[in-house]
C-alpha atoms as a PDB file:
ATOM      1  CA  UNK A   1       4.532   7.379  -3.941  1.00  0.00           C
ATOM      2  CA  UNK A   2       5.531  10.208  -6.483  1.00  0.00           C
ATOM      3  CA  UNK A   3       3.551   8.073  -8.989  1.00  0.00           C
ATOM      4  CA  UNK A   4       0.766   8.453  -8.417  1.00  0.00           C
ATOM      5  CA  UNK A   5       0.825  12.438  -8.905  1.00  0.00           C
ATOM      6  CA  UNK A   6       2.100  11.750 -11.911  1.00  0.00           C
ATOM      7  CA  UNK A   7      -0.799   9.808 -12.952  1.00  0.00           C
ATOM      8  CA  UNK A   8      -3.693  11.686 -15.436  1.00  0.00           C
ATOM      9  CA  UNK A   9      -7.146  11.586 -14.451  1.00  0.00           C
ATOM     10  CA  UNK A  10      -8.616  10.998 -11.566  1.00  0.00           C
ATOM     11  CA  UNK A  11      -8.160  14.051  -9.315  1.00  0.00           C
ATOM     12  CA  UNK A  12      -7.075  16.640 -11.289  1.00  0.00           C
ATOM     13  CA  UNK A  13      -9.631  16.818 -14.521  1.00  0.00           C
ATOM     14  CA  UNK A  14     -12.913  16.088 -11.613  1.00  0.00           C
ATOM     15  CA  UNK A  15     -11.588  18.847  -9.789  1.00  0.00           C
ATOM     16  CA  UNK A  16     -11.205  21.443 -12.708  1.00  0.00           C
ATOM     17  CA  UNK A  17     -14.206  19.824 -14.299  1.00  0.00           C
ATOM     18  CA  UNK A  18     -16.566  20.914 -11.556  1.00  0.00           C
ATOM     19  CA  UNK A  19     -14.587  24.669 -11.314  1.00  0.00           C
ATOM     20  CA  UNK A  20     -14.412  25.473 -15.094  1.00  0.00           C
ATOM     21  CA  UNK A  21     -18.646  24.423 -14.658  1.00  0.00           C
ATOM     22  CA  UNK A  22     -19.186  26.902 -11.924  1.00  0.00           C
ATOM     23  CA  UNK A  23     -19.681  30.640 -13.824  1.00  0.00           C
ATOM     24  CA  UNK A  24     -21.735  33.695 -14.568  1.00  0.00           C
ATOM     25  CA  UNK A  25     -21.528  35.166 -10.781  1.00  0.00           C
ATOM     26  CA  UNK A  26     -21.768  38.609 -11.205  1.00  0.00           C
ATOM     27  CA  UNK A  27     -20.158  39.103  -7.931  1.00  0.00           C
ATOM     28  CA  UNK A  28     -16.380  38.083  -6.869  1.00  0.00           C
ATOM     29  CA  UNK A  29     -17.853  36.466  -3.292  1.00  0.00           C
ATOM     30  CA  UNK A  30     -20.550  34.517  -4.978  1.00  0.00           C
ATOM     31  CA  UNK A  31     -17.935  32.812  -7.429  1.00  0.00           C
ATOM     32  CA  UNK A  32     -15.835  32.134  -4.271  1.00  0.00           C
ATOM     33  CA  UNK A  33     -18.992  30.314  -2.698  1.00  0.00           C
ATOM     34  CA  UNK A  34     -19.746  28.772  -5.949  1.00  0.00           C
ATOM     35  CA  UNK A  35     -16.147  27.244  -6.354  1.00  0.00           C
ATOM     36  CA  UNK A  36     -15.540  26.124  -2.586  1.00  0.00           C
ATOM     37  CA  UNK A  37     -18.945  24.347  -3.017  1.00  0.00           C
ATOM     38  CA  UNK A  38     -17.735  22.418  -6.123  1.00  0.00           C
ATOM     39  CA  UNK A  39     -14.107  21.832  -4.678  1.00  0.00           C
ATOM     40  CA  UNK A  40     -15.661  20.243  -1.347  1.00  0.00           C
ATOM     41  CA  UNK A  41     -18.648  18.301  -4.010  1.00  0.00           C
ATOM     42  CA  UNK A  42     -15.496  17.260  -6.083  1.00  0.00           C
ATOM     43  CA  UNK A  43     -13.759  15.940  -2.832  1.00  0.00           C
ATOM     44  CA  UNK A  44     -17.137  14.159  -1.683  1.00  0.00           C
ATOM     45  CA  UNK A  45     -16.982  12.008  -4.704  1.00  0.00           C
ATOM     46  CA  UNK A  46     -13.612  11.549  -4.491  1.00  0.00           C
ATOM     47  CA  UNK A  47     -13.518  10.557  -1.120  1.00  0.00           C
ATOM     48  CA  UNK A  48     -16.428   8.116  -1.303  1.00  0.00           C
ATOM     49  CA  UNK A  49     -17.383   4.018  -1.033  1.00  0.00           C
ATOM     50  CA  UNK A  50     -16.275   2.067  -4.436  1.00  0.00           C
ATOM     51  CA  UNK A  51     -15.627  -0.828  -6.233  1.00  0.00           C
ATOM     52  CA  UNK A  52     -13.319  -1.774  -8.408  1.00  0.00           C
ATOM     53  CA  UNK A  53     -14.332  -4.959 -10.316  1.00  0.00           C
ATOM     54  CA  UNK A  54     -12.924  -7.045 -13.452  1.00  0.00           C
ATOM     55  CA  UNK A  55     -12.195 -10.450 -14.265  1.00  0.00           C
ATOM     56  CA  UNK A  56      -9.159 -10.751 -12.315  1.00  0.00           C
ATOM     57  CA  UNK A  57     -10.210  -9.251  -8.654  1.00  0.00           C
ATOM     58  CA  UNK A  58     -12.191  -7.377  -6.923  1.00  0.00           C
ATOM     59  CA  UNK A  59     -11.450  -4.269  -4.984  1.00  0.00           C
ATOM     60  CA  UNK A  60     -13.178  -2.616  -2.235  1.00  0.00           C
ATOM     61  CA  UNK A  61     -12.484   1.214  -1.351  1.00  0.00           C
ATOM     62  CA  UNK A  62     -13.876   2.128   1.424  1.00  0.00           C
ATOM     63  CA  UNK A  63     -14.093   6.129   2.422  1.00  0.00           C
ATOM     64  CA  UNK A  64     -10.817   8.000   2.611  1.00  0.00           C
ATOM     65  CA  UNK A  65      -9.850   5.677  -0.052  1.00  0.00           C
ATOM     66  CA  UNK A  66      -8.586   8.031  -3.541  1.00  0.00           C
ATOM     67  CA  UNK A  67      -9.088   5.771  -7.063  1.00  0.00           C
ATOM     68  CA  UNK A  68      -5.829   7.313  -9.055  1.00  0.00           C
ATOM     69  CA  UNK A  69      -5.956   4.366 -11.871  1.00  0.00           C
ATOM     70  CA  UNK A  70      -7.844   1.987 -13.357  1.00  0.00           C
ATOM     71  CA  UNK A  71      -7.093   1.013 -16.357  1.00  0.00           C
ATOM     72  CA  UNK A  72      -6.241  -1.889 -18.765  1.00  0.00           C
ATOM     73  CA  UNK A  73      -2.654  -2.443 -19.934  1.00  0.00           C
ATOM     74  CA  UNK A  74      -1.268  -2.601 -23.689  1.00  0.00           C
ATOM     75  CA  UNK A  75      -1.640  -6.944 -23.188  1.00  0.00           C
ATOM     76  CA  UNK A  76      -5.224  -7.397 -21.910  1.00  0.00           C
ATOM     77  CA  UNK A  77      -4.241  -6.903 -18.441  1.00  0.00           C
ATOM     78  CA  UNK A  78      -5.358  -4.410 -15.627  1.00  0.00           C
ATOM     79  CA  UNK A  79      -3.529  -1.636 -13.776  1.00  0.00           C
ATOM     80  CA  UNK A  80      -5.017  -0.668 -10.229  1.00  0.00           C
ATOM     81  CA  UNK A  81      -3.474   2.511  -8.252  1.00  0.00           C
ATOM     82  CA  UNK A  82      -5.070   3.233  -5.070  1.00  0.00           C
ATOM     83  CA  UNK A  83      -3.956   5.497  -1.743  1.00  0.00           C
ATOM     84  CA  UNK A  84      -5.893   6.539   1.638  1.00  0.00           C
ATOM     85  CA  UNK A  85      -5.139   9.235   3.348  1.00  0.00           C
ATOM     86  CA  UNK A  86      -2.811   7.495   6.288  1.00  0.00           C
ATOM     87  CA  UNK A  87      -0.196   7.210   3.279  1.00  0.00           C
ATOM     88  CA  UNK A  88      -1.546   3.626   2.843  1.00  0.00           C
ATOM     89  CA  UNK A  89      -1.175   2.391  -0.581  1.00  0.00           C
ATOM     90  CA  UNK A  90      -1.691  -0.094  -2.509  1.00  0.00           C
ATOM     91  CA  UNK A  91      -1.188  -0.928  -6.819  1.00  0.00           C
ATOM     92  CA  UNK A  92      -1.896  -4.506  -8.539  1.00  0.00           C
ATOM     93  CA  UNK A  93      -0.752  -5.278 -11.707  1.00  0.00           C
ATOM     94  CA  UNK A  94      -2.278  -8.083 -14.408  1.00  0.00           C
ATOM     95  CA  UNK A  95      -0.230  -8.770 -17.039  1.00  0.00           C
ATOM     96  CA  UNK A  96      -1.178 -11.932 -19.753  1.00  0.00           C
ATOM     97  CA  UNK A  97       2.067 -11.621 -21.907  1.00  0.00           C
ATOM     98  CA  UNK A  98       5.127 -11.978 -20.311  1.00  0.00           C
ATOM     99  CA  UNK A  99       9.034 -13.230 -20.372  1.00  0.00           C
ATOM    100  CA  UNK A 100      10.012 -14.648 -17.258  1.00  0.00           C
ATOM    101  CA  UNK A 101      13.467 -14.859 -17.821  1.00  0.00           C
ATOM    102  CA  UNK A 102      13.554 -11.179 -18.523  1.00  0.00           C
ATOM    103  CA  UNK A 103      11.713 -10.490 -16.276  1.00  0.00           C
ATOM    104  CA  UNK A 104      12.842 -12.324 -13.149  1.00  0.00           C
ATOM    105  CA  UNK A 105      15.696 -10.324 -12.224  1.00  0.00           C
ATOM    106  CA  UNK A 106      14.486  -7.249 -12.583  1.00  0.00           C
ATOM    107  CA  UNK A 107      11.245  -8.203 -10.131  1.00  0.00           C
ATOM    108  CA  UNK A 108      13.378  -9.416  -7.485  1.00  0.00           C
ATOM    109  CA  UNK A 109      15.366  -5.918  -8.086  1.00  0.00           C
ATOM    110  CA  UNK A 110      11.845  -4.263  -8.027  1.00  0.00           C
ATOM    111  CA  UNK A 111      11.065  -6.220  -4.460  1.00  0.00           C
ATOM    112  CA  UNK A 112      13.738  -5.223  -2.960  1.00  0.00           C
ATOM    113  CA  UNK A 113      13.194  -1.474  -3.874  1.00  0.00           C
ATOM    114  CA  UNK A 114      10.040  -1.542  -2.684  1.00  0.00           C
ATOM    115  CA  UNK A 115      11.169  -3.546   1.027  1.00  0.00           C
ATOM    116  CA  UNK A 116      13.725  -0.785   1.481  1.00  0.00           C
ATOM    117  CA  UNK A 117      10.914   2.306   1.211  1.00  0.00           C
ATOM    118  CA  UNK A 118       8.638   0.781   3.864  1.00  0.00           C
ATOM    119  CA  UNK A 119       6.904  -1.538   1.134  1.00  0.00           C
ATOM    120  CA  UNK A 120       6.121  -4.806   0.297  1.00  0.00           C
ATOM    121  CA  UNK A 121       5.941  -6.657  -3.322  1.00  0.00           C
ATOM    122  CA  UNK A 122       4.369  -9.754  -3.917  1.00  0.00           C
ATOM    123  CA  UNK A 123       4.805 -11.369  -7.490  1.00  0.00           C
ATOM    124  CA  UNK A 124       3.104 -14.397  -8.471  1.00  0.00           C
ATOM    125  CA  UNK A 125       2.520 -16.469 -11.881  1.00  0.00           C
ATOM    126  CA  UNK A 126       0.107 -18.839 -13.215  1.00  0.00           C
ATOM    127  CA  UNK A 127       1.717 -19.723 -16.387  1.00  0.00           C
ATOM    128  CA  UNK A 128      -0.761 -17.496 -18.596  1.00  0.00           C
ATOM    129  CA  UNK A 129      -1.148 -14.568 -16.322  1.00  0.00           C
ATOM    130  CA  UNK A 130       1.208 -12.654 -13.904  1.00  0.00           C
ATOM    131  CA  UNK A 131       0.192 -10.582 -10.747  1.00  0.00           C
ATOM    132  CA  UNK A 132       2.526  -7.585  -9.377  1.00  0.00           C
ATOM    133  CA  UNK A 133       0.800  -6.699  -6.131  1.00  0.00           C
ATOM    134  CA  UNK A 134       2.444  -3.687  -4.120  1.00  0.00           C
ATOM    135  CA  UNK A 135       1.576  -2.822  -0.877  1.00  0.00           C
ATOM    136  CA  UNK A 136       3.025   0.323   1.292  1.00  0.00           C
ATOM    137  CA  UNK A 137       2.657   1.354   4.486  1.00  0.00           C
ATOM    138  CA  UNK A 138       2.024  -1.942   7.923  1.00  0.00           C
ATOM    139  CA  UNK A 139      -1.698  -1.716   7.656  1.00  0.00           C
ATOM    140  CA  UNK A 140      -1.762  -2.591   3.801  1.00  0.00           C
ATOM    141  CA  UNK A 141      -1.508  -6.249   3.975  1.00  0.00           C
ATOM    142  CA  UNK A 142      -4.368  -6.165   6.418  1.00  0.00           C
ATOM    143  CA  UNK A 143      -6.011  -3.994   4.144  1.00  0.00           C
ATOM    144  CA  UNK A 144      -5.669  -6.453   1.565  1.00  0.00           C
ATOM    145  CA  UNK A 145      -6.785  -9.439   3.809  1.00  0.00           C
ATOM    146  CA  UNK A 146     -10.600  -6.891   4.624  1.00  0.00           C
ATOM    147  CA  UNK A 147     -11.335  -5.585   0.894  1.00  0.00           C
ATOM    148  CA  UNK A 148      -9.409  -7.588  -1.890  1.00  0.00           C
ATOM    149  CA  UNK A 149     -10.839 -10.735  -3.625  1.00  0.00           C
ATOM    150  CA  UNK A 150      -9.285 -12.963  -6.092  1.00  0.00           C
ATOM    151  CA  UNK A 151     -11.382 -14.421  -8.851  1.00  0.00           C
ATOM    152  CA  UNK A 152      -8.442 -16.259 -10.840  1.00  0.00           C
ATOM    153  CA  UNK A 153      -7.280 -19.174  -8.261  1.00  0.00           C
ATOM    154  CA  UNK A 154      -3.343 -19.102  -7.606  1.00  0.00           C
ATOM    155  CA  UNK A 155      -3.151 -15.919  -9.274  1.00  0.00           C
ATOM    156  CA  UNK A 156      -2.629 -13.684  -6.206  1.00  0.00           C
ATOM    157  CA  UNK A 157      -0.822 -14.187  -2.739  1.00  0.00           C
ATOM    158  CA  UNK A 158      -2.646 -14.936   0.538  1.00  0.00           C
ATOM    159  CA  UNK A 159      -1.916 -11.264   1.925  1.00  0.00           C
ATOM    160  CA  UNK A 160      -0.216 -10.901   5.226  1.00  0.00           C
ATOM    161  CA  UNK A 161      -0.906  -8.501   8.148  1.00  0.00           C
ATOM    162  CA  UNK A 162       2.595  -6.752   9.024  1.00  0.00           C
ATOM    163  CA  UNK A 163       2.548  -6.242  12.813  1.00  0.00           C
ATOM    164  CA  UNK A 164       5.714  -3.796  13.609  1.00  0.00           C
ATOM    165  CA  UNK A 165       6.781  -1.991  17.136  1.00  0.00           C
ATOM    166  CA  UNK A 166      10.608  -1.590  18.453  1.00  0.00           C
ATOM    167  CA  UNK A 167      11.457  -4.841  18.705  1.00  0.00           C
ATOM    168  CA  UNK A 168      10.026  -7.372  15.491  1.00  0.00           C
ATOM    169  CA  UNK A 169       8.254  -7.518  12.565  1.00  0.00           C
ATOM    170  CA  UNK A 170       5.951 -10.250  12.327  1.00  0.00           C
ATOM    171  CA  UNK A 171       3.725 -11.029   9.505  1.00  0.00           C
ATOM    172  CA  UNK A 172       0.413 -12.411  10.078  1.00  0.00           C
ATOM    173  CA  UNK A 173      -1.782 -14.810   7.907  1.00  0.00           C
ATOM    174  CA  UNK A 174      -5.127 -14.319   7.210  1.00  0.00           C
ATOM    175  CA  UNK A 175      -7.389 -15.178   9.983  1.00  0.00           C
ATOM    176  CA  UNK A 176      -4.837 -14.220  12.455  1.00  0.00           C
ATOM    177  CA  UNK A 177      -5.734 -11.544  14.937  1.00  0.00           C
ATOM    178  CA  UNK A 178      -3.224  -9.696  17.466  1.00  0.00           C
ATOM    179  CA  UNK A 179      -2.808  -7.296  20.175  1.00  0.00           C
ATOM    180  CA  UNK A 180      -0.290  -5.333  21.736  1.00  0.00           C
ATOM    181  CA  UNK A 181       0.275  -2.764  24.754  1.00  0.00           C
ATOM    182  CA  UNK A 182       3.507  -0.856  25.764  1.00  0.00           C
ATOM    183  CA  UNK A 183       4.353   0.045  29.300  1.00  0.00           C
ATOM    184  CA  UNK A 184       7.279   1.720  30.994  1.00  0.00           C
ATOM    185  CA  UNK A 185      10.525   0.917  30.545  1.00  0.00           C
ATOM    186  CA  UNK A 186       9.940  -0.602  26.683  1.00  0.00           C
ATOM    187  CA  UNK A 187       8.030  -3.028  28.228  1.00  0.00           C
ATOM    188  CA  UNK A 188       6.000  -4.820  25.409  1.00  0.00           C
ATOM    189  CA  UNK A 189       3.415  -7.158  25.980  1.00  0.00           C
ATOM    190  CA  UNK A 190       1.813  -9.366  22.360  1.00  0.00           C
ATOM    191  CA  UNK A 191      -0.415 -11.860  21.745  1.00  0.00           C
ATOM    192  CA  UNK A 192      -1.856 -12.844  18.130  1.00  0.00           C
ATOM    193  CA  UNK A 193      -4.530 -15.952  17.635  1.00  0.00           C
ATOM    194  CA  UNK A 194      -5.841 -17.775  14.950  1.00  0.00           C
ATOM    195  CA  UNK A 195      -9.313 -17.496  14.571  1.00  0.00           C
ATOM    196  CA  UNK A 196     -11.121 -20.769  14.688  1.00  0.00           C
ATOM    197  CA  UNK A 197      -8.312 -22.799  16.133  1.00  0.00           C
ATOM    198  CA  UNK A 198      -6.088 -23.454  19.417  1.00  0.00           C
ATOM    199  CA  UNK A 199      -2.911 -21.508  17.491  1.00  0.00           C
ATOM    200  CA  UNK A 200      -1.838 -18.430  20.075  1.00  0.00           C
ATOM    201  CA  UNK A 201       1.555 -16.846  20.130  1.00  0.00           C
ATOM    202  CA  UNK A 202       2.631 -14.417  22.737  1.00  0.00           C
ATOM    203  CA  UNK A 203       5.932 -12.551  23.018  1.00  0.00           C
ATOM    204  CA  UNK A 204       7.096 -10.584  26.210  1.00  0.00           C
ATOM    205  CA  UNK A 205       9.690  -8.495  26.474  1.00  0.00           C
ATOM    206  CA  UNK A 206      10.730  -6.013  29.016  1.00  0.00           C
ATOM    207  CA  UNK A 207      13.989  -4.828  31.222  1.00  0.00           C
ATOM    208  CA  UNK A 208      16.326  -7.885  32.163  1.00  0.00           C
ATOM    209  CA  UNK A 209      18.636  -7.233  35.337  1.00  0.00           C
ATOM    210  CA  UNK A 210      20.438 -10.845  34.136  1.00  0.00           C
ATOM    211  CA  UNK A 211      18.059 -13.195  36.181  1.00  0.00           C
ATOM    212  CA  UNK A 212      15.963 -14.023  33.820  1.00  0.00           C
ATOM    213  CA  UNK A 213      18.025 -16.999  32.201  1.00  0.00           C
ATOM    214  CA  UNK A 214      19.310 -18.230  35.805  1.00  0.00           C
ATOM    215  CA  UNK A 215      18.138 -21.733  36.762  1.00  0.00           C
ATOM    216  CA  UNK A 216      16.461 -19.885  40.044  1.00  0.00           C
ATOM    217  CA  UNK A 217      14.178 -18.377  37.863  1.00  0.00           C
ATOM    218  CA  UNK A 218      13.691 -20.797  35.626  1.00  0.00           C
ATOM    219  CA  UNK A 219      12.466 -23.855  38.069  1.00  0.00           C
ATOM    220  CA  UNK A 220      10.609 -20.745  39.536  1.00  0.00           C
ATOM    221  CA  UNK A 221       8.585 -21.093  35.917  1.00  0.00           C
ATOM    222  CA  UNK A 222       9.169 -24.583  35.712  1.00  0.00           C
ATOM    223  CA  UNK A 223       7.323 -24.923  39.396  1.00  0.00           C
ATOM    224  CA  UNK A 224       4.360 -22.399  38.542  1.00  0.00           C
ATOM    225  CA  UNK A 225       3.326 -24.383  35.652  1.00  0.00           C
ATOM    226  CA  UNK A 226       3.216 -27.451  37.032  1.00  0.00           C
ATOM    227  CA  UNK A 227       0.887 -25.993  39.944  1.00  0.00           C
ATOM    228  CA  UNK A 228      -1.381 -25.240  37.363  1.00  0.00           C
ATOM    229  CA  UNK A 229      -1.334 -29.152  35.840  1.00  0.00           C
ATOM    230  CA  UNK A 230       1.254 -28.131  32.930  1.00  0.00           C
ATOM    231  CA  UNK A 231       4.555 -30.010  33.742  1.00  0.00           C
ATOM    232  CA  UNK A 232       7.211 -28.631  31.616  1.00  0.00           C
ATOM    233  CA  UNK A 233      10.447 -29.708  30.435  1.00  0.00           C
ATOM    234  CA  UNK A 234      14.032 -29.395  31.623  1.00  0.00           C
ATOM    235  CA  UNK A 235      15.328 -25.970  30.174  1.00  0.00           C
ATOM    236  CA  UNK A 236      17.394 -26.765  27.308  1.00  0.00           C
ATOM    237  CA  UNK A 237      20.083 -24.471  25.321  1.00  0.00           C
ATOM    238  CA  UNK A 238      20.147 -23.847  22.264  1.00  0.00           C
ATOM    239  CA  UNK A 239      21.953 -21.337  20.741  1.00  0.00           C
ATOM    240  CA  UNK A 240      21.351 -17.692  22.838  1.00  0.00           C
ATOM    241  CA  UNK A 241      18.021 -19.485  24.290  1.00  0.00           C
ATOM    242  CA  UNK A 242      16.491 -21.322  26.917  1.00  0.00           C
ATOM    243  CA  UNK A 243      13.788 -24.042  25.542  1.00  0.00           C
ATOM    244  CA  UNK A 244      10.799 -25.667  27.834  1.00  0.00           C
ATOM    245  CA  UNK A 245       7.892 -26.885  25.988  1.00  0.00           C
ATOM    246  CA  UNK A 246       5.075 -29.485  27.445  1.00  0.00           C
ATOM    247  CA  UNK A 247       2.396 -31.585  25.755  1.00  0.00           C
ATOM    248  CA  UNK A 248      -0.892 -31.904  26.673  1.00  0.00           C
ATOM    249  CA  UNK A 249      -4.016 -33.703  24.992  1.00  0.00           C
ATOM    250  CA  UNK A 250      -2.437 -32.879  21.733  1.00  0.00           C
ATOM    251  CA  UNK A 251      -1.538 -29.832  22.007  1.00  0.00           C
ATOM    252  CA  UNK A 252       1.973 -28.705  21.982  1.00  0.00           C
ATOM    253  CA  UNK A 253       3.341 -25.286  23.453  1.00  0.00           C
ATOM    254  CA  UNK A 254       7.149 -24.183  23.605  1.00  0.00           C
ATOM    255  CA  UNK A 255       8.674 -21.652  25.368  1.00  0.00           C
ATOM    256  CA  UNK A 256      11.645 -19.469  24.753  1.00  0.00           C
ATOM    257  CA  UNK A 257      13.743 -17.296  27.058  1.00  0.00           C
ATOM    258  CA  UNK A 258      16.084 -14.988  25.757  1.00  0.00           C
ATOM    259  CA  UNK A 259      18.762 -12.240  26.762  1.00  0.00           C
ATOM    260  CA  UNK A 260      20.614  -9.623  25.366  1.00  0.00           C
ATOM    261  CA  UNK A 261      21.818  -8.976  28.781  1.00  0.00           C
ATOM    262  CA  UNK A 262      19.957  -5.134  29.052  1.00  0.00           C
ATOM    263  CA  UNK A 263      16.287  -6.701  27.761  1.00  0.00           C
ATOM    264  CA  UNK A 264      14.900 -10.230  27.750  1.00  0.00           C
ATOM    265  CA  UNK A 265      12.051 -11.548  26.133  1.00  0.00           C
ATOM    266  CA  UNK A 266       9.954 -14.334  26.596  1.00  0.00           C
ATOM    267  CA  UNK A 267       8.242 -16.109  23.034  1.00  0.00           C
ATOM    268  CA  UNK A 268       5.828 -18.848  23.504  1.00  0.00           C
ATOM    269  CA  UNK A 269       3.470 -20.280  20.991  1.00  0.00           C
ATOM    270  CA  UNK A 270       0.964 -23.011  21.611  1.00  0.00           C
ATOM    271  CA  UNK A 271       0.021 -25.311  18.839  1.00  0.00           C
ATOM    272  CA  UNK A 272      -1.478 -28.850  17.710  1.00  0.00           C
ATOM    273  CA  UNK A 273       0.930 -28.938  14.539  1.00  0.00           C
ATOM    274  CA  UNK A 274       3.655 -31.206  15.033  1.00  0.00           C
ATOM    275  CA  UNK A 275       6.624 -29.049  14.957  1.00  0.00           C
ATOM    276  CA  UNK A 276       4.805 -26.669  17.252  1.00  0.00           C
ATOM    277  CA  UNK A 277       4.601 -23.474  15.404  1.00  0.00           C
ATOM    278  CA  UNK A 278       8.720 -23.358  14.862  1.00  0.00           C
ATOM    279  CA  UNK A 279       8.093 -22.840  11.296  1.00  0.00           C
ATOM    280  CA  UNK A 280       5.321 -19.974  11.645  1.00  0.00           C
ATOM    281  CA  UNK A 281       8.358 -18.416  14.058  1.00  0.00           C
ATOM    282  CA  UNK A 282      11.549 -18.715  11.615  1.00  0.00           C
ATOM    283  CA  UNK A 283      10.081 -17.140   8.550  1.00  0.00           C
ATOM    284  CA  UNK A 284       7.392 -14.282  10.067  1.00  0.00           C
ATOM    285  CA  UNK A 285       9.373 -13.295  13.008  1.00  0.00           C
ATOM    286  CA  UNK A 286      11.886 -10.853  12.238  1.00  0.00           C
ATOM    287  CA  UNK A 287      13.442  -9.022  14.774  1.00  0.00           C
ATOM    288  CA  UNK A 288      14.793  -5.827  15.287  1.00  0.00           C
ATOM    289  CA  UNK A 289      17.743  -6.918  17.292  1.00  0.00           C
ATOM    290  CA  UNK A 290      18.795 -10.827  16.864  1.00  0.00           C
ATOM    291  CA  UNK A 291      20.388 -11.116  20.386  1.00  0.00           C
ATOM    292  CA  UNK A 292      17.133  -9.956  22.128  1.00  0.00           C
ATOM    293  CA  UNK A 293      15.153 -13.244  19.864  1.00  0.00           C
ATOM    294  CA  UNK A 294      16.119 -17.374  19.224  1.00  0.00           C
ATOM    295  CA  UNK A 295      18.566 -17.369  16.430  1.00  0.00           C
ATOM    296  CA  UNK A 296      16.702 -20.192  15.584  1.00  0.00           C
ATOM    297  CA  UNK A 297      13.559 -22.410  16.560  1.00  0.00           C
END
């Protein structure tokens, strides 16, 4: 974040701009009037709707939004540098001349930088044109997803929404939505859709006293959903988990019960794809403690 302090323009130069303009009051209080007046006019503009545009992308800033840079780069390319004031932030990065072999290592370096302060880095390469997109802070993917468009195709990353509370991180396509509430006891209670579709995903987790995996409880689940016309499976193991899924007019959902032995959760995601959204759960899903989730789906 200590870049973009660093950067000239923007804040600084409007700011002394608009004092430096303010003079000739005879009297100390009226020059104190006269530069509060340009300080808060100064912080009006600052603070207000824009757009960043060029023939790469287009970037909307909504208010709270501060525009530190935007400017081209030595190659043809554009530099973007933009922070709100919930320590969101967010800095894209065109570049049309390029080594990827020199390059390479020192961007996965750069990624993993950028993971360990909070951060996310997405590069991506068309051949002729390179994208560095950097996002900081959860709400900056969904950011992203609101108020960025591309205008090169392939040249930037379908941004994800990074959902995080105690237990995972899960990150979140475009066009999913999600929802959480917390209760006593850690108890956490999720659910994310895609818009548009029959794809749902819900993940409960809460106290365990060590009945949740016993076969009482589980025909007890087993029993209630096929009161309701939703015959499930026979539990099966598989690895630290309990598996039931059922299939019904095409549409798939799978169930899985897990224990750390002082918390269980409960992840179930319904889906018409054919592997039943096991993919969508091994590579978004990351939790915070790997006993308490499926090693593996």
């Amino acid at each position: 974040m200590k870049r973009f302090f660093a950067v000239r323009g923007g804040l600084l130069p409007l700011v002394l701009s608009l004092l430096l303009a303010v003079g000739g009051c005879a009297r100390k209080e009226e020059r104190d009037a006269a530069r509060a007046e340009a300080v808060a006019a100064a912080m009006e503009k600052l603070f207000e709707t824009r757009q960043v545009k060029n023939e790469f992308f287009t970037l909307d800033l909504p208010r709270g939004w501060v525009l530190f840079k935007d400017a081209a780069t030595p190659d043809g390319g554009v530099r973007v540098e933009a922070l709100n004031t919930d320590g969101i932030s967010v800095i894209i990065t065109v570049l049309r001349s390029f080594d990827d072999d020199k390059t390479a290592a020192q961007d996965r370096k750069e990624m993993k930088n950028w993971e360990k302060r909070n951060g996310r880095q997405f590069i991506t390469y068309t051949g002729k044109l390179k994208s560095v997109v950097t996002l900081a802070g959860d709400a900056a993917g969904g950011f992203m997803q609101k108020h960025f468009t591309s205008h090169v195709p392939g040249l930037f990353p379908k941004m994800a929404e990074a959902v995080k509370n105690a237990y995972f991180t899960l990150e979140l396509p475009p066009g999913w939505v999600s929802a959480q509430t917390t209760g006593a006891g850690g108890r956490l209670n999720f659910l994310a859709h895609e818009k548009g579709t029959d794809e749902l995903m819900a993940i409960l987790v809460g106290p365990d006293d060590g009945s949740l995996l016993s076969r009482k409880n589980i025909e007890l689940l087993r029993n209630e959903a096929k009161d309701q016309g939703l015959p499930m499976s026979k539990p099966v193991k598989s690895g630290n988990s309990y598996v039931m899924s059922l299939t019904k007019n095409g549409t798939r959902k799978i169930l899985y019960l897990t224990s750390n032995g002082k918390q269980a959760s409960v992840v179930s995601f319904i889906s018409k794809t054919r592997d039943g959204g096991k993919a969508f759960l091994q590579k978004r899903l990351k939790p915070v403690d790997p006993k308490l989730f499926p090693a593996s789906y």
